[in-house]
Protein backbone atom coordinates (compact mmCIF):
# COMPACT_ATOMS: atom_id res chain seq x y z
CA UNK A 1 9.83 1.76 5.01
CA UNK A 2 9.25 1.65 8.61
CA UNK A 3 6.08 4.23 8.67
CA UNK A 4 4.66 1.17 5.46
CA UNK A 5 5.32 -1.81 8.00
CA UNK A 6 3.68 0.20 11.42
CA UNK A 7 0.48 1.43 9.42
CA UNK A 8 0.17 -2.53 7.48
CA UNK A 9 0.16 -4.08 11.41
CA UNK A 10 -2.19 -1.06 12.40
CA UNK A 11 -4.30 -1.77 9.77
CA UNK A 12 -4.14 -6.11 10.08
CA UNK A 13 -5.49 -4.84 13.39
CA UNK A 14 -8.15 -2.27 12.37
CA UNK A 15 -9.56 -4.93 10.19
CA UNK A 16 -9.56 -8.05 12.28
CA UNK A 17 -11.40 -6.32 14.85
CA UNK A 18 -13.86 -5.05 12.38
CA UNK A 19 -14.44 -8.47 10.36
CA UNK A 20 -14.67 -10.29 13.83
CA UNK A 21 -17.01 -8.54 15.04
CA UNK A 22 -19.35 -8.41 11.97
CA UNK A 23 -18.95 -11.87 11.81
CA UNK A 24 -20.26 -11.65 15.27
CA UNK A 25 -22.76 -9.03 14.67
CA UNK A 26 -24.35 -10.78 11.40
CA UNK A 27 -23.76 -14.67 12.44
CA UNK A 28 -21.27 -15.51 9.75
CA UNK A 29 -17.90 -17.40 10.67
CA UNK A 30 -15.31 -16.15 12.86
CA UNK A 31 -12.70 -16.36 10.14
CA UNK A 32 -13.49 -13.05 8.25
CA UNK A 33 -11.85 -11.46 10.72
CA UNK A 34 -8.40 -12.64 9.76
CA UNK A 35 -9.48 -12.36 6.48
CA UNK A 36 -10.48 -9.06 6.01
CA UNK A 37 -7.97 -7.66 8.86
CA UNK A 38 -4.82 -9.31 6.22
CA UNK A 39 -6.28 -8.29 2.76
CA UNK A 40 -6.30 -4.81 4.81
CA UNK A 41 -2.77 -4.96 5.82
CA UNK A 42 -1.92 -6.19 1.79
CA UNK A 43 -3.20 -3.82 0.58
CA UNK A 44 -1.68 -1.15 2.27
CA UNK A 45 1.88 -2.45 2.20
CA UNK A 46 1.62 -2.85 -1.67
CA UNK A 47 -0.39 0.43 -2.65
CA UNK A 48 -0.87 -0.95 -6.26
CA UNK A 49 -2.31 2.76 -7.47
CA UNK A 50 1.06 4.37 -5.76
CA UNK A 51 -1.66 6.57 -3.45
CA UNK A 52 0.09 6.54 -0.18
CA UNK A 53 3.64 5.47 -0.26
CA UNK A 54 4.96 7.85 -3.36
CA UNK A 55 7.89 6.89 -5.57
CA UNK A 56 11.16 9.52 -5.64
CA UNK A 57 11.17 10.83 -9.28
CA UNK A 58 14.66 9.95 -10.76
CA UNK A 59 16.58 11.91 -12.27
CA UNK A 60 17.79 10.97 -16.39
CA UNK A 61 21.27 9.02 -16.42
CA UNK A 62 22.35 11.45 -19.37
CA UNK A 63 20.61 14.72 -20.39
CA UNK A 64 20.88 15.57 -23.79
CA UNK A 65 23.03 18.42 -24.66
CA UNK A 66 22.12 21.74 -26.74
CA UNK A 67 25.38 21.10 -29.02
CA UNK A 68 24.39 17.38 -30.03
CA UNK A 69 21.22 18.89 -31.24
CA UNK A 70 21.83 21.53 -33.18
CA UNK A 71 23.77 20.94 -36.22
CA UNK A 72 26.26 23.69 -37.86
């Protein structure tokens, strides 16, 4: 949890600086740099496709036995 929370602020970061300055560069207004610098950060905490922050596989509450199959 703590590597999720230290790359989302390095990445609010990475992306404010970038949408400020081509906000700057291109003349649009200074607020895409917020903008783009948070949807950044979002996206990385959440990982919707599961890409960077895997999920531990977990394990069945009951495995079937060989005897409840098999019928004499």
């Amino acid at each position: 949890m703590k590597k999720r929370v230290v790359t989302s602020v390095l990445w609010l970061y990475a992306g404010w600086y970038v949408g400020a300055m081509t906000a700057f560069l291109v003349g649009l207004s200074p607020v895409l740099g917020p903008i783009v610098g948070i949807s950044a950060a979002v996206l990385i905490a959440i990982d919707p496709r599961h890409v960077l922050w895997s999920q531990p596989l977990s394990a069945p509450a009951v495995a079937p036995t060989r005897a409840a199959s098999t019928s004499a």
